[in-house]
Protein backbone atom coordinates (compact mmCIF):
# COMPACT_ATOMS: atom_id res chain seq x y z
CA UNK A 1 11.42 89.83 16.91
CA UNK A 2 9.97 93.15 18.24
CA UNK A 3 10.82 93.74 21.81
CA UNK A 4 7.54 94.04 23.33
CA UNK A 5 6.47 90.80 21.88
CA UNK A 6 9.35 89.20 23.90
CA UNK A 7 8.20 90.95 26.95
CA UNK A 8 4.57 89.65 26.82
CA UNK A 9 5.43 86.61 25.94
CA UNK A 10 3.81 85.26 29.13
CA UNK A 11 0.76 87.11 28.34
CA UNK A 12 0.54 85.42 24.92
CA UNK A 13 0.96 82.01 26.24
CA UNK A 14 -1.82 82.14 29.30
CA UNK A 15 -4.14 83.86 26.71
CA UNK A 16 -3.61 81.36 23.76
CA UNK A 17 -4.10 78.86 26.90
CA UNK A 18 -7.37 80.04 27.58
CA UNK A 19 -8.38 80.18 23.88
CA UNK A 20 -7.70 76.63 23.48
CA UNK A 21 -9.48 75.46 26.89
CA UNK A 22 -12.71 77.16 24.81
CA UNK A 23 -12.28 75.51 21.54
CA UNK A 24 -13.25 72.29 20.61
CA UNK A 25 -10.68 70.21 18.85
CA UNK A 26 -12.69 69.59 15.87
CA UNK A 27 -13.05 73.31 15.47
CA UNK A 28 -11.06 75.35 12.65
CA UNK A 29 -8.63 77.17 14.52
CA UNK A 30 -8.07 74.79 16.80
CA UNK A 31 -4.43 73.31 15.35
CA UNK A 32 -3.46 76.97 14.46
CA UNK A 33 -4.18 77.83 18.37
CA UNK A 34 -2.41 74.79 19.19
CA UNK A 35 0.76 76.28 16.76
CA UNK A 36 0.64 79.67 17.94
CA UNK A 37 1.17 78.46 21.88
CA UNK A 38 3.95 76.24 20.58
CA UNK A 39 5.56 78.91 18.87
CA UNK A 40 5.24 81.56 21.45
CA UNK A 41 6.12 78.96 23.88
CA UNK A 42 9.59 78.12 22.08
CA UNK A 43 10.14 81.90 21.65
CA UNK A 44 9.73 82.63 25.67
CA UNK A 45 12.45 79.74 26.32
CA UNK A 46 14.77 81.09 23.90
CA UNK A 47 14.23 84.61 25.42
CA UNK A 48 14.76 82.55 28.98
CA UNK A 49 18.21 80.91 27.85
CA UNK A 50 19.22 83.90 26.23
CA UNK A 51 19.11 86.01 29.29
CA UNK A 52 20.69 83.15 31.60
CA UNK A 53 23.59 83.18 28.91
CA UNK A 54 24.16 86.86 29.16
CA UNK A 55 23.99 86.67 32.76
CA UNK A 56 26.73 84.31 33.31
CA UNK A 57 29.09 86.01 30.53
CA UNK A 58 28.24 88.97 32.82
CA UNK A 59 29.11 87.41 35.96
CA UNK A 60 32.55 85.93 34.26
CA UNK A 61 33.07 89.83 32.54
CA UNK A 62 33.03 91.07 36.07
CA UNK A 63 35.05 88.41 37.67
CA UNK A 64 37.84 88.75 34.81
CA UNK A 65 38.08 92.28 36.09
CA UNK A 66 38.24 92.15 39.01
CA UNK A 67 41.26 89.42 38.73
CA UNK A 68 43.37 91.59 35.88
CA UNK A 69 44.25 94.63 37.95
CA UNK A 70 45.67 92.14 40.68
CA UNK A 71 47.88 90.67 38.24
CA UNK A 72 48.94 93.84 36.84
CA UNK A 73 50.32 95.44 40.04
């Protein structure tokens, strides 16, 4: 997945948000909307979990380090 996609992520869902408040269910592109806002939604939580993930390896990659050169000496 592209990188700026990721970053607008947000954008995509409050627009595809606002699409759908303006289309009547029994209209065509209704269900693909509907889709679409799934999808992006599921891709901006992955994003989400991703980053939390790497954050706390982070934090434990630090801490680790910190630790090692006191047992060392």
């Amino acid at each position: 997945m592209p990188l700026a996609m990721s970053l607008d992520s947000p954008r995509y869902k409050l627009l595809l948000n606002e699409l759908l408040k303006h289309t009547d269910t029994d209209h065509a592109d209704h269900q693909g909307l509907v889709k679409a806002l799934e999808l992006v939604t599921a891709v901006a939580t992955e994003i989400n979990d991703a980053m939390k993930e790497h954050d706390r390896r982070q934090v434990r990659f630090v801490a680790v380090n910190n630790v090692a050169p006191c047992l060392c000496s």
